[in-house]
PDB file of N, CA and C in Angstrom:
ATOM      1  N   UNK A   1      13.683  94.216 187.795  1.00  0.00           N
ATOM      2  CA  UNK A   1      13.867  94.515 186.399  1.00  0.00           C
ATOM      3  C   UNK A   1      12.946  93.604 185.592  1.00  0.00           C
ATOM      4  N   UNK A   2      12.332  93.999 184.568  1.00  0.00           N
ATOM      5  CA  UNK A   2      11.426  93.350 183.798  1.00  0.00           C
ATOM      6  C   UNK A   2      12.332  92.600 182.733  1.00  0.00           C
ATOM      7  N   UNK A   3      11.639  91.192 182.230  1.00  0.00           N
ATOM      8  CA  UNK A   3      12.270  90.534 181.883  1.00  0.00           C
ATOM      9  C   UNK A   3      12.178  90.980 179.872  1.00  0.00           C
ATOM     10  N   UNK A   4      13.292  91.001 179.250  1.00  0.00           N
ATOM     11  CA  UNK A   4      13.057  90.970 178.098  1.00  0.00           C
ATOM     12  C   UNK A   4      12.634  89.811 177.003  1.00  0.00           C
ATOM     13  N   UNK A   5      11.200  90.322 176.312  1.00  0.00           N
ATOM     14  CA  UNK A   5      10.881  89.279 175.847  1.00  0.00           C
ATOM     15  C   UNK A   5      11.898  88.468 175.114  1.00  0.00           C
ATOM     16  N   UNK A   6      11.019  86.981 174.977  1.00  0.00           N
ATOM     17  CA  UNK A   6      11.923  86.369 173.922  1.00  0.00           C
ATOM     18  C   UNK A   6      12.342  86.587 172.683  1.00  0.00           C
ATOM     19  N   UNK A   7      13.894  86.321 172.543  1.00  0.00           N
ATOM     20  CA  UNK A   7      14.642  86.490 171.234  1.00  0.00           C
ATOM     21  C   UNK A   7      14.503  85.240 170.305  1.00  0.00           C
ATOM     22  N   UNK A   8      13.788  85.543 169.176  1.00  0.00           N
ATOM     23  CA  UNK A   8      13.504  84.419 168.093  1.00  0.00           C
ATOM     24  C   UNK A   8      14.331  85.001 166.834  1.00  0.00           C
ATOM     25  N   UNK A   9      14.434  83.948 165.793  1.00  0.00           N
ATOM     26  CA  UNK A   9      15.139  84.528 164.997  1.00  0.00           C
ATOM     27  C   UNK A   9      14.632  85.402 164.245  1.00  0.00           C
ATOM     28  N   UNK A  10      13.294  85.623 164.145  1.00  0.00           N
ATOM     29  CA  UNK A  10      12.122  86.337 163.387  1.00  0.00           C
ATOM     30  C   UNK A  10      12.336  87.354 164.126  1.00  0.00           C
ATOM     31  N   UNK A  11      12.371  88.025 165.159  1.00  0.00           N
ATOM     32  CA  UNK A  11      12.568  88.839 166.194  1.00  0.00           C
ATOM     33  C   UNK A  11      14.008  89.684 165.460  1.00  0.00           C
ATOM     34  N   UNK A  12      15.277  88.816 165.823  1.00  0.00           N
ATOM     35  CA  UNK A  12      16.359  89.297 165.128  1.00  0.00           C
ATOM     36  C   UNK A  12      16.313  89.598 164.336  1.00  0.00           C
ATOM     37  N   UNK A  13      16.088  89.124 163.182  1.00  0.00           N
ATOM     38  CA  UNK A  13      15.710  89.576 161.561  1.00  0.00           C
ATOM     39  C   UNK A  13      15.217  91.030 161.447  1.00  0.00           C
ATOM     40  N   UNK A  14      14.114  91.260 162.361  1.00  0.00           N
ATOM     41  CA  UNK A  14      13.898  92.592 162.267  1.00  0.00           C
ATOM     42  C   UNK A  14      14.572  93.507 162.952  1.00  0.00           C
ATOM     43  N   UNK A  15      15.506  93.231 163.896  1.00  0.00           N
ATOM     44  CA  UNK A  15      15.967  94.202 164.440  1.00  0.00           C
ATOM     45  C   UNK A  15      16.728  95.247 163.296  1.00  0.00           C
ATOM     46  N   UNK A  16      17.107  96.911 163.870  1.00  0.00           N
ATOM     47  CA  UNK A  16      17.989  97.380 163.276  1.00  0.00           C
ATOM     48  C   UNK A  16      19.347  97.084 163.223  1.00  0.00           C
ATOM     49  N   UNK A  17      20.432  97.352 161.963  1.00  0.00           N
ATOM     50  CA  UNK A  17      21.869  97.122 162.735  1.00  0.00           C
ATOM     51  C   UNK A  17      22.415  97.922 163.855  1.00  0.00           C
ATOM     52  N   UNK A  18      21.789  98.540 163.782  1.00  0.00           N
ATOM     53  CA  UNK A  18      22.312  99.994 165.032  1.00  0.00           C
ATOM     54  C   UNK A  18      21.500  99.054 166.082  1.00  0.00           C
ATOM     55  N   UNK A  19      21.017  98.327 166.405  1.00  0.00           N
ATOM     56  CA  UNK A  19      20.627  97.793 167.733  1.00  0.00           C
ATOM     57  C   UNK A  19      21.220  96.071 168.227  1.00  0.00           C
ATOM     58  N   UNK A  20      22.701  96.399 167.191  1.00  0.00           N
ATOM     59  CA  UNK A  20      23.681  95.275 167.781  1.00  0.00           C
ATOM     60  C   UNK A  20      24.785  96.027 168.468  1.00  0.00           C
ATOM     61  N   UNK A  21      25.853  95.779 169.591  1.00  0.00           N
ATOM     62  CA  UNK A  21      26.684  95.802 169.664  1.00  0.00           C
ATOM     63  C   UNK A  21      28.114  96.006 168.609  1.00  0.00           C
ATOM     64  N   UNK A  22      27.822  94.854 167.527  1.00  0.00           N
ATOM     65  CA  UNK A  22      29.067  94.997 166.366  1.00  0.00           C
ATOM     66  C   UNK A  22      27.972  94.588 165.097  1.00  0.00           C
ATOM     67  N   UNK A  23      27.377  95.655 165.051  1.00  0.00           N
ATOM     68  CA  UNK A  23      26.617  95.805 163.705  1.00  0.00           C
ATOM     69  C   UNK A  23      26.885  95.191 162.172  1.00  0.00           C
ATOM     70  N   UNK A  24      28.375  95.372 162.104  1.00  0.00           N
ATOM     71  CA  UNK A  24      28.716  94.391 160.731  1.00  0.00           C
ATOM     72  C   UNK A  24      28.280  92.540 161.142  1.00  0.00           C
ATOM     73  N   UNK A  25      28.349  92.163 161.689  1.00  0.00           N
ATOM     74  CA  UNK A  25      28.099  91.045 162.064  1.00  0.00           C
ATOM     75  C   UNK A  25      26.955  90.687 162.809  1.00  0.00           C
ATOM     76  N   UNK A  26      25.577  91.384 162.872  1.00  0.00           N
ATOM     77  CA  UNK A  26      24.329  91.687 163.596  1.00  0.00           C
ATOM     78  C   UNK A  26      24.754  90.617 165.145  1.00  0.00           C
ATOM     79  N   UNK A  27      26.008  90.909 165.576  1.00  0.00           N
ATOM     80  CA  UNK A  27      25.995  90.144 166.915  1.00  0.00           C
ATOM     81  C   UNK A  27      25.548  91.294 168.275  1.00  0.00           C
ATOM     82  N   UNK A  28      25.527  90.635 169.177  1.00  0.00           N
ATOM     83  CA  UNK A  28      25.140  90.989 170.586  1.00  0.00           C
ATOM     84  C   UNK A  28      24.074  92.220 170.632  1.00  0.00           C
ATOM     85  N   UNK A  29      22.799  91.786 170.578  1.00  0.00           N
ATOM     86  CA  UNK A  29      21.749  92.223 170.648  1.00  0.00           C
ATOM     87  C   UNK A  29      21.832  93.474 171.668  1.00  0.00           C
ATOM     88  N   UNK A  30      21.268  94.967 171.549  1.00  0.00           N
ATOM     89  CA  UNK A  30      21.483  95.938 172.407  1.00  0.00           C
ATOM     90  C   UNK A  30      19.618  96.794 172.824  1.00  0.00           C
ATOM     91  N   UNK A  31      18.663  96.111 171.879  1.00  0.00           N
ATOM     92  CA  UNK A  31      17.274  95.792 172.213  1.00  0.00           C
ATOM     93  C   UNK A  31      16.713  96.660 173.241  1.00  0.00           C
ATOM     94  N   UNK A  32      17.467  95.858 174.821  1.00  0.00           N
ATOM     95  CA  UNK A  32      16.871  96.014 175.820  1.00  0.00           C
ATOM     96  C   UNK A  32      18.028  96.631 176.687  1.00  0.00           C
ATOM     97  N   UNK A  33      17.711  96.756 178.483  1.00  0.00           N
ATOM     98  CA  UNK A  33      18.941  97.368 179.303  1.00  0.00           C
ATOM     99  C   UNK A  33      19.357  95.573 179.776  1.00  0.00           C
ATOM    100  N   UNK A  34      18.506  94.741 179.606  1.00  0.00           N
ATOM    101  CA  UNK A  34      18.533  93.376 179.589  1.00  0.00           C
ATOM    102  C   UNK A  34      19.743  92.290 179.055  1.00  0.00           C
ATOM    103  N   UNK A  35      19.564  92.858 177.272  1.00  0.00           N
ATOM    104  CA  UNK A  35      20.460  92.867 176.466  1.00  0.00           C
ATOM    105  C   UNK A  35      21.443  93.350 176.178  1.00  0.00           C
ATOM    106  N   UNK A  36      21.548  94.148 176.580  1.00  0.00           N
ATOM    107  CA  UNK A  36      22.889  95.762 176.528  1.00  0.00           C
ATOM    108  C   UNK A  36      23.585  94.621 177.813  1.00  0.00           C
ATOM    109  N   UNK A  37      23.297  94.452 178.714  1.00  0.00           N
ATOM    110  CA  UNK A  37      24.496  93.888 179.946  1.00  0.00           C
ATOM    111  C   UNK A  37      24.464  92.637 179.442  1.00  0.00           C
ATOM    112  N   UNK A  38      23.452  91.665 178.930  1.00  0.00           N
ATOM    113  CA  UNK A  38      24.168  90.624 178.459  1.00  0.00           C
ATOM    114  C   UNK A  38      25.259  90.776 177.491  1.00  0.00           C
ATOM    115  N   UNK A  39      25.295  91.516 176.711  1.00  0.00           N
ATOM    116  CA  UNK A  39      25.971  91.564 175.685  1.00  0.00           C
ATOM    117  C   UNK A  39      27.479  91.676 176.128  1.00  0.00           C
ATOM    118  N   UNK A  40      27.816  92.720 177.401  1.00  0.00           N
ATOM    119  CA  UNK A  40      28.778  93.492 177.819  1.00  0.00           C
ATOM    120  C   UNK A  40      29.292  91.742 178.907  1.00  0.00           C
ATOM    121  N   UNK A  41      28.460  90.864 179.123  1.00  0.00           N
ATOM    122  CA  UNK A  41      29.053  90.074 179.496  1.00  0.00           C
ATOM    123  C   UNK A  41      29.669  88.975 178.328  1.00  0.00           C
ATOM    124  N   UNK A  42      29.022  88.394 177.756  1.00  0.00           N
ATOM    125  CA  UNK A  42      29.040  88.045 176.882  1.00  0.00           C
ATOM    126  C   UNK A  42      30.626  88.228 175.876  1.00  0.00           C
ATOM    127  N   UNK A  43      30.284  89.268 175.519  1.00  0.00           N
ATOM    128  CA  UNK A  43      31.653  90.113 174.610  1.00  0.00           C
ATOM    129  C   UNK A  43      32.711  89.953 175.271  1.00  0.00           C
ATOM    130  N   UNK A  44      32.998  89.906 176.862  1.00  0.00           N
ATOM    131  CA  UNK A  44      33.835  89.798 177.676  1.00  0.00           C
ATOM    132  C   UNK A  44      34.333  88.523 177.364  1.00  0.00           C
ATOM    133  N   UNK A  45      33.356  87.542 177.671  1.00  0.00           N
ATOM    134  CA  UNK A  45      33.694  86.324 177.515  1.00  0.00           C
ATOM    135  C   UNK A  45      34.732  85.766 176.299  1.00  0.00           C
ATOM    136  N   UNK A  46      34.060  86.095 175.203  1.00  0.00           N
ATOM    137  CA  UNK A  46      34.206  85.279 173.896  1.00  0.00           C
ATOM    138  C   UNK A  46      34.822  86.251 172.547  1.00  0.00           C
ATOM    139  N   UNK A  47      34.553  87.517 173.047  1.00  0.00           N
ATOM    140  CA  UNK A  47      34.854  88.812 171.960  1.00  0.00           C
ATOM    141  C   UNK A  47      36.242  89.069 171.391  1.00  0.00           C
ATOM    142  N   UNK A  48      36.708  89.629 170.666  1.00  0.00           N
ATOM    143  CA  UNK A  48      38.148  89.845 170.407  1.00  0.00           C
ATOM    144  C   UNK A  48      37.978  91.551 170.687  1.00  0.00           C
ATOM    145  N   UNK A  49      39.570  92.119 170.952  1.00  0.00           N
ATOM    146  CA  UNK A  49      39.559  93.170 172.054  1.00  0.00           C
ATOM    147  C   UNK A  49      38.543  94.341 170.904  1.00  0.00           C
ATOM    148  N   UNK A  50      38.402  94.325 169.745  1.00  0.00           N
ATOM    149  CA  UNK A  50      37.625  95.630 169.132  1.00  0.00           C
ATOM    150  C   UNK A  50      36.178  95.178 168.835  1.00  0.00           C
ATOM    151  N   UNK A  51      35.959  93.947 169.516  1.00  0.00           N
ATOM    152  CA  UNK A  51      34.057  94.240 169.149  1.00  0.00           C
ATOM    153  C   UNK A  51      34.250  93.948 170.898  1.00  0.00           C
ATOM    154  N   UNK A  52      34.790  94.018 171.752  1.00  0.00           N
ATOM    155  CA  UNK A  52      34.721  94.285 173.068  1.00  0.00           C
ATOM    156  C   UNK A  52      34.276  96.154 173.102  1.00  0.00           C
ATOM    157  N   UNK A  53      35.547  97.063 172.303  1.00  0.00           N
ATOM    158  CA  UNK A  53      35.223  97.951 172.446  1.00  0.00           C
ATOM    159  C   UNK A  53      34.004  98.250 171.830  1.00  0.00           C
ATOM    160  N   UNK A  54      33.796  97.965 170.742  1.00  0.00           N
ATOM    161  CA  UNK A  54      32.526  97.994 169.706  1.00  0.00           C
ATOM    162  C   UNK A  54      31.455  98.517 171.014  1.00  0.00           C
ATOM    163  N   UNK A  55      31.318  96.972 171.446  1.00  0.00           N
ATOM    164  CA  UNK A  55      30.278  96.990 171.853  1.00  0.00           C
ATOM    165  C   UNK A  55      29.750  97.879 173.122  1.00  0.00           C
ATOM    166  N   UNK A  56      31.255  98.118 174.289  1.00  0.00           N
ATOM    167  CA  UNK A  56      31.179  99.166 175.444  1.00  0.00           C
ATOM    168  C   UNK A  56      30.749 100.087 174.611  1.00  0.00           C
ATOM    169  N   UNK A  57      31.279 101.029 173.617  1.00  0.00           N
ATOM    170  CA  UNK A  57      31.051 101.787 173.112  1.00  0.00           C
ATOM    171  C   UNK A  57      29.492 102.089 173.006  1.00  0.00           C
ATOM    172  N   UNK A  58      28.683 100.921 172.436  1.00  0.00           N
ATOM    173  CA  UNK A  58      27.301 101.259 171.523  1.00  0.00           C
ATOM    174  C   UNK A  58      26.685 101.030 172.802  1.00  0.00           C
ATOM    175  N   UNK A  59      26.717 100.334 173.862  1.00  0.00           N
ATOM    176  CA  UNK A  59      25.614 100.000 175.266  1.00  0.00           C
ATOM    177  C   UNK A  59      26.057 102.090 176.022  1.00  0.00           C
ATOM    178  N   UNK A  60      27.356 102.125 176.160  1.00  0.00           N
ATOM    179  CA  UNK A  60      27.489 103.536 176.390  1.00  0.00           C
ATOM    180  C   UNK A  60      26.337 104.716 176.049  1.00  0.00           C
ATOM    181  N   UNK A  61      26.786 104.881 174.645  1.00  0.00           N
ATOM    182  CA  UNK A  61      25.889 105.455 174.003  1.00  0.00           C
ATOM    183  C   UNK A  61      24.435 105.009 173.943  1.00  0.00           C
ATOM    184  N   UNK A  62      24.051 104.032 174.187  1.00  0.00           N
ATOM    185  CA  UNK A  62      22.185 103.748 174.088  1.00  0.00           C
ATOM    186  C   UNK A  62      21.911 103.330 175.360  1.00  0.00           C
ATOM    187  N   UNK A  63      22.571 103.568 176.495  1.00  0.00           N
ATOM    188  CA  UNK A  63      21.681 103.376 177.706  1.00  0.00           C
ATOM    189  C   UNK A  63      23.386 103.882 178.474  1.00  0.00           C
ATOM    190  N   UNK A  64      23.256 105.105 178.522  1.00  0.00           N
ATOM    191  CA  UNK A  64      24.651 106.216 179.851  1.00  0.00           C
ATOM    192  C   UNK A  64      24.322 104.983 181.291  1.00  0.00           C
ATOM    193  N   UNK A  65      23.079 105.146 181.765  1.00  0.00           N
ATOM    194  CA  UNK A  65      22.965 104.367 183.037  1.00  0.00           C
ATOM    195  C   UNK A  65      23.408 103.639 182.964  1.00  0.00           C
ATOM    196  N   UNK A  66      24.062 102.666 182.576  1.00  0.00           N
ATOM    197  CA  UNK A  66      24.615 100.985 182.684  1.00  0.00           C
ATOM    198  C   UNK A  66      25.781 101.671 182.685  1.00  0.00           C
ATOM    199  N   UNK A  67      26.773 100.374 184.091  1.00  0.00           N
ATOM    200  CA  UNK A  67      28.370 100.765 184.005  1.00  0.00           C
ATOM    201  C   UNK A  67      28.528  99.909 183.290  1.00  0.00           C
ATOM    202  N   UNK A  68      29.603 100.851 182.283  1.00  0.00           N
ATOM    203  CA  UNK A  68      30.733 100.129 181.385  1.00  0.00           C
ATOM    204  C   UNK A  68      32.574 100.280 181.729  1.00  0.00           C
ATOM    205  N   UNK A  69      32.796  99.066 182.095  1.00  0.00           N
ATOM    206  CA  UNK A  69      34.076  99.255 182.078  1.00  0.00           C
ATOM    207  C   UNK A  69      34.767  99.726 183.769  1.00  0.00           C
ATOM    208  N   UNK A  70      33.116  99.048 184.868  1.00  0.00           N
ATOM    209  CA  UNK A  70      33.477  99.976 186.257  1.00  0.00           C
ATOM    210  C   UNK A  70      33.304 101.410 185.997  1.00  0.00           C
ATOM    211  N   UNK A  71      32.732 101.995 185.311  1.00  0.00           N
ATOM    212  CA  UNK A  71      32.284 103.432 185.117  1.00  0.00           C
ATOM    213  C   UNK A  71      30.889 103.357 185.264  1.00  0.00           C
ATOM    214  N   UNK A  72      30.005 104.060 186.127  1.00  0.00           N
ATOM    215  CA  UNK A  72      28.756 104.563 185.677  1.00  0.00           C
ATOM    216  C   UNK A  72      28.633 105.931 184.668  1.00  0.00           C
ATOM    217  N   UNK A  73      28.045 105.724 183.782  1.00  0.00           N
ATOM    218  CA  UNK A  73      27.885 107.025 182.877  1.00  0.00           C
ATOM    219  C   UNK A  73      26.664 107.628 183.143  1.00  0.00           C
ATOM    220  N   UNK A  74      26.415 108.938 182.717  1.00  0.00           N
ATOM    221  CA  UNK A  74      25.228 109.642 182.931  1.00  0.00           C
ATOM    222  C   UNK A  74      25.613 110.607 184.125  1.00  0.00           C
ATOM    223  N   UNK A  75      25.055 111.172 184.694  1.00  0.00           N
ATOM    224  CA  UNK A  75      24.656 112.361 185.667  1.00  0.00           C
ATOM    225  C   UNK A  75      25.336 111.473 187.029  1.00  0.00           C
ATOM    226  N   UNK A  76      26.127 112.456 187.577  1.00  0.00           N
ATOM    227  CA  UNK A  76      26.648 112.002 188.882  1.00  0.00           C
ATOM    228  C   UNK A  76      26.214 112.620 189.641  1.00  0.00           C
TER     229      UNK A  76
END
């Protein structure tokens, strides 16, 4: 897997909100397939249970291939 470039804050700044996890709060970056599983770890860690879902939710929807939740999504 290729590594995703570095995250600077200049970097963040431009991102869209639709390319966070919990968009009101521009947290857990969803960028990359890099970022999308950090995030899904991450959120696990430290998240409260609705930007947990937040975020399964938005990696779901912007990359099916990644399992969420012990699910693979996409084409079986």
């Amino acid at each position: 897997m290729a590594k995703s470039p570095k995250m600077t804050a200049k970097r963040r700044k431009r991102l869209p909100k639709s390319s966070f996890g919990v968009p009101s709060k521009r947290k857990y970056p969803l960028d990359t397939k890099g970022r999308a599983r950090n995030a899904l770890a991450r959120v696990a860690q430290h998240g409260s249970s609705s930007q947990k879902a937040q975020v399964r939710k938005a990696v779901r929807r912007r990359y099916p291939s990644i399992a969420v939740g012990g699910r693979k999504q996409g084409k079986h």
